[in-house]
Structures are given as structure tokens and as C-alpha cells.
Protein backbone atom coordinates (compact mmCIF):
# COMPACT_ATOMS: atom_id res chain seq x y z
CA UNK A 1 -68.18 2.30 90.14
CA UNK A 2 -65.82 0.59 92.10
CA UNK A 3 -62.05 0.86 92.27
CA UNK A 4 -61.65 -2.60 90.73
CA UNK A 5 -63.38 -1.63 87.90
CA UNK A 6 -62.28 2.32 86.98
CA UNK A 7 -58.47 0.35 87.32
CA UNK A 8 -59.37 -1.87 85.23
CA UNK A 9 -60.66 0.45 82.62
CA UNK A 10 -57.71 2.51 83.34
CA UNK A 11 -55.41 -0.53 82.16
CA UNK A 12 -57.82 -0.89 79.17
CA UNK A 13 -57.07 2.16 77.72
CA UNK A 14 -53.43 2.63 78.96
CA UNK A 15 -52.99 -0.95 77.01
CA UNK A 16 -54.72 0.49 73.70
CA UNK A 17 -52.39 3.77 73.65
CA UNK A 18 -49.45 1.42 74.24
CA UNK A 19 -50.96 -0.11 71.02
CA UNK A 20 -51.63 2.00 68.81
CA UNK A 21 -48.91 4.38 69.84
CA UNK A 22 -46.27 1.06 69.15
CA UNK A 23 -47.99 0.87 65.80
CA UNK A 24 -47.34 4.11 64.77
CA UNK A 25 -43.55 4.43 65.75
CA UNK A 26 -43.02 0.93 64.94
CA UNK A 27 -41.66 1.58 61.27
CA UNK A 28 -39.25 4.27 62.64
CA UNK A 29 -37.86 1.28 64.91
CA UNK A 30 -37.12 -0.55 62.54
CA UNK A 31 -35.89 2.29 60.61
CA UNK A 32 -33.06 3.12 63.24
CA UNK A 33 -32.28 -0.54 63.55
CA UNK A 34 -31.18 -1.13 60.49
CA UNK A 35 -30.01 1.95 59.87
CA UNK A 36 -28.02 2.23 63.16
CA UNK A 37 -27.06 -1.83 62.01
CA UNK A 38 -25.59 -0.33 59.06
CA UNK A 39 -23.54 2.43 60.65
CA UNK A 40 -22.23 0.11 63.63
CA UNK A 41 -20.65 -2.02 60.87
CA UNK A 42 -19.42 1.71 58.49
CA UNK A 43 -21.10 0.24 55.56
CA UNK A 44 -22.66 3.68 54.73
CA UNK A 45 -19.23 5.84 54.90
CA UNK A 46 -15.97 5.34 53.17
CA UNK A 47 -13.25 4.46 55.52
CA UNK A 48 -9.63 6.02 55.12
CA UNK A 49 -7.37 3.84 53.09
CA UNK A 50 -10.58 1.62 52.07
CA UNK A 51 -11.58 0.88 48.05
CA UNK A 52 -14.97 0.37 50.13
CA UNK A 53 -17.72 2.41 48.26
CA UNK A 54 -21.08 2.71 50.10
CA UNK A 55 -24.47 2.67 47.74
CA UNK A 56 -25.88 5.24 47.58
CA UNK A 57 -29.14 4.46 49.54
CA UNK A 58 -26.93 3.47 52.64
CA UNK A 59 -25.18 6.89 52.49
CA UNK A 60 -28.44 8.73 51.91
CA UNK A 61 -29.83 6.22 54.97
CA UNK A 62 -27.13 7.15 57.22
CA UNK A 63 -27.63 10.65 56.39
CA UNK A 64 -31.14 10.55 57.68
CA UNK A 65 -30.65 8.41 60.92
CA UNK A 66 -27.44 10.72 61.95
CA UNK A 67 -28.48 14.68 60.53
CA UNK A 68 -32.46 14.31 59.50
CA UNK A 69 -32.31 14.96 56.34
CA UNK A 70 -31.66 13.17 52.60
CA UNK A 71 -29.09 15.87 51.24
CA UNK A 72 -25.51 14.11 52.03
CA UNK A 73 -22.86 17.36 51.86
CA UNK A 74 -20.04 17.01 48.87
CA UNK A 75 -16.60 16.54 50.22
CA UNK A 76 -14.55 18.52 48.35
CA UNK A 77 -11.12 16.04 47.72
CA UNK A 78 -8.00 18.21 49.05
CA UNK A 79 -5.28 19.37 47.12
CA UNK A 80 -2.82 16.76 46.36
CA UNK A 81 -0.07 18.98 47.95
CA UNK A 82 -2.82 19.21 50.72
CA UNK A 83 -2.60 15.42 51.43
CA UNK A 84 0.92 15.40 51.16
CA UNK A 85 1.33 17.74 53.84
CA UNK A 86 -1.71 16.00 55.82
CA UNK A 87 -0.50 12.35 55.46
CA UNK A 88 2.81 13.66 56.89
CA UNK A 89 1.15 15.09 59.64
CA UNK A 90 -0.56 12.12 60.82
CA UNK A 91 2.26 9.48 60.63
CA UNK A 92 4.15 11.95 62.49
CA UNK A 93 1.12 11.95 65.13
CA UNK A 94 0.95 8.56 64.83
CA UNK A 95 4.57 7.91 65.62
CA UNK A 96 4.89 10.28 68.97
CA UNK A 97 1.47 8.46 70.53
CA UNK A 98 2.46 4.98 69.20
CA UNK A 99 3.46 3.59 72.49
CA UNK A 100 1.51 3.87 75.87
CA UNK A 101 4.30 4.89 77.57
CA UNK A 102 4.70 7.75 75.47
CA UNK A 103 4.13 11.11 76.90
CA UNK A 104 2.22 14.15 75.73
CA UNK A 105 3.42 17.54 76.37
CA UNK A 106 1.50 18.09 79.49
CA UNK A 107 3.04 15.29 81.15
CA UNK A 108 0.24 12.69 80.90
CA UNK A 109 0.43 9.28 79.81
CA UNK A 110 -1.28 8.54 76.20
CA UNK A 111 -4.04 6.43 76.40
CA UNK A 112 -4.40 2.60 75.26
CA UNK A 113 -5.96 2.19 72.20
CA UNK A 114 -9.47 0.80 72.55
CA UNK A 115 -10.61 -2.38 70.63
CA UNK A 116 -14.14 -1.53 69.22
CA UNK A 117 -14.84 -4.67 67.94
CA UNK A 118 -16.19 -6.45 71.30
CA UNK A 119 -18.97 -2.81 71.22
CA UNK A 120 -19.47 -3.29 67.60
CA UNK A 121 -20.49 -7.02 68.33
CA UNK A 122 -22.90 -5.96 71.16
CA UNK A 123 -24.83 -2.85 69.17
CA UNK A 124 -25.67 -4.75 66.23
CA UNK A 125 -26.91 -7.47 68.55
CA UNK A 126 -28.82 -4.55 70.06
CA UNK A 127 -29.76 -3.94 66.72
CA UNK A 128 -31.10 -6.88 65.86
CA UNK A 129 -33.04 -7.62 68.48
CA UNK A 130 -34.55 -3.94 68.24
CA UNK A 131 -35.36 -5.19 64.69
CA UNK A 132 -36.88 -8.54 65.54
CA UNK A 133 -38.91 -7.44 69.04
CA UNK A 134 -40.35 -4.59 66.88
CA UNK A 135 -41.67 -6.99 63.88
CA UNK A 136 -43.06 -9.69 66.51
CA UNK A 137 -45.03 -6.57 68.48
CA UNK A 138 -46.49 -5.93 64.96
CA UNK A 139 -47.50 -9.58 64.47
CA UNK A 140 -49.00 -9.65 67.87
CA UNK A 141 -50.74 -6.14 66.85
CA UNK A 142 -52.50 -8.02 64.04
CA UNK A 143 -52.85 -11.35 66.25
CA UNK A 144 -54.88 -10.23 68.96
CA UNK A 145 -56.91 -7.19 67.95
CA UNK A 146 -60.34 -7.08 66.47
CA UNK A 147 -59.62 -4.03 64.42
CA UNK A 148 -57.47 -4.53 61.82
CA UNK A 149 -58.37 -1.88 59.89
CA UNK A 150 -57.57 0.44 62.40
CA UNK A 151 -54.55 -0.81 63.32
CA UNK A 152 -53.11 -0.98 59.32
CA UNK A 153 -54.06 2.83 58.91
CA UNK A 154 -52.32 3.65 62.30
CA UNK A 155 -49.14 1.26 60.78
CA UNK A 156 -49.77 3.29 57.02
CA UNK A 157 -49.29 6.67 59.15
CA UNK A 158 -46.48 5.55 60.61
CA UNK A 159 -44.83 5.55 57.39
CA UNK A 160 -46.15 7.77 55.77
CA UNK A 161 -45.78 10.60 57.92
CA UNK A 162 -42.11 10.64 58.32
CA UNK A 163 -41.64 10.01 54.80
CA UNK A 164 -43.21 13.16 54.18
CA UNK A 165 -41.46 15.34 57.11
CA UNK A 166 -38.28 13.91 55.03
CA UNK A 167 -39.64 14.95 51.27
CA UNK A 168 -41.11 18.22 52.26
């Protein structure tokens, strides 16, 4: 056997793990996607001051991509002398690190405030192409492989295993 040929069977193999292990992670790529697509834009958490109510499969969603598991905790609401008190607190917060100029008690200047939105933009573009490169290497999967079969029971076990790591 030459060198030519036990690197080329080398490739051959290193190219069919790639495969099949693309296959089988594939659904949990597009799992974080859109999950992590959902949390860039808050749609699976109630915002402070919002009427915004999440459904309940985003929250439960979220819950999964962030702590890896289904249960979401129960907030308990505070007392309404406790939000008072707390609302008080942060306007007066608010107020003393308003300005940049303003400065906190060890003698440092308070930092800018940071626009998110130009981030937010970029992850869910990051997102989306995550999203869309995963589907098209599962199209290509099917498109230029012999064994189909094979390739829809490594895809099957893909989602089927972490469904059950999250039921059991």
C-alpha cells in the first residue's frame, strides 16, 4: 500500500465521520439557532415594564437552551410594599449614574451605556445562517450519499436522543 492510497482512505473515512457525526448533531443546531434566535430578540422572557407575554413553548425553549432542562422556576411576585421600596431604589440608582460624567464613590467615571442593538442585529444573523448552513448540509447529506437509510436513522437519533436525555 502506498502513501497515496492509505491517505486517501484516511480522507475516506475522516469524510464519513464528518458525515454522519453532522447528521447526528445536526437537529441540536438547529435547535440552538432558533432557540438562541429567540433569546437574542427576548421573545421567551418578560421584559420589565413590558405587557409582552412569552408562550409558553418559547419560555420552556429558552429554559432548555440556557439551564438543560424543561422545568422553568416560579417567580414568586414581591410584595407590593416590596416594589415600592424597590422601584424607589432603582430610579434613585438610575438618577446618580445617569450622566457619564457622574462619579461613583471610588472615584471612577460611570461607564457609557452600550447600544445592544448593532450585537443583537449581528447574532441573529449568526443565527440564521447557523440555521440555514445546517439545513443545506442535511440536503447535501441526502444528495450525495448512497445510503439513505443510514443516514435517516443517524438524523432519527439525533432527535431522538436528546429528546429523551430532556424527558427522563
Amino acid at each position: 500500500m502506498t502513501i497515496m492510497s492509505s491517505l486517501h482512505t484516511f480522507l475516506k473515512y475522516l469524510r464519513l465521520i464528518h458525515l454522519y457525526t453532522g447528521v447526528f448533531i445536526a437537529p441540536a443546531l438547529l435547535f440552538f439557532a432558533f432557540t438562541g434566535a429567540l433569546q437574542t430578540l427576548s421573545l421567551h422572557e418578560t421584559t420589565r415594564g413590558s405587557s409582552y407575554r412569552p408562550p409558553a413553548w418559547a419560555v420552556m425553549l429558552g429554559q432548555i437552551h440556557k439551564k438543560q432542562t424543561p422545568i422553568v422556576p416560579v417567580r414568586k411576585p414581591l410584595p407590593p410594599d416590596k416594589q415600592a421600596d424597590k422601584g424607589t431604589q432603582e430610579k434613585a440608582q438610575s438618577f446618580s449614574t445617569g450622566s457619564a460624567e457622574a462619579l461613583k464613590p471610588t472615584g471612577e467615571v460611570a461607564p457609557i451605556s452600550h447600544n445592544p442593538l448593532p450585537l443583537k442585529c449581528f447574532f441573529l444573523l449568526v443565527s440564521i445562517g447557523l440555521f440555514v448552513s445546517t439545513l443545506s448540509g442535511l440536503y447535501m447529506s441526502y444528495k450525495y450519499i448512497r445510503n439513505r437509510r443510514l443516514i435517516t436513522v443517524i438524523l432519527l437519533g439525533g432527535i431522538i436522543f436528546p429528546v429523551l436525555l430532556t424527558v427522563f
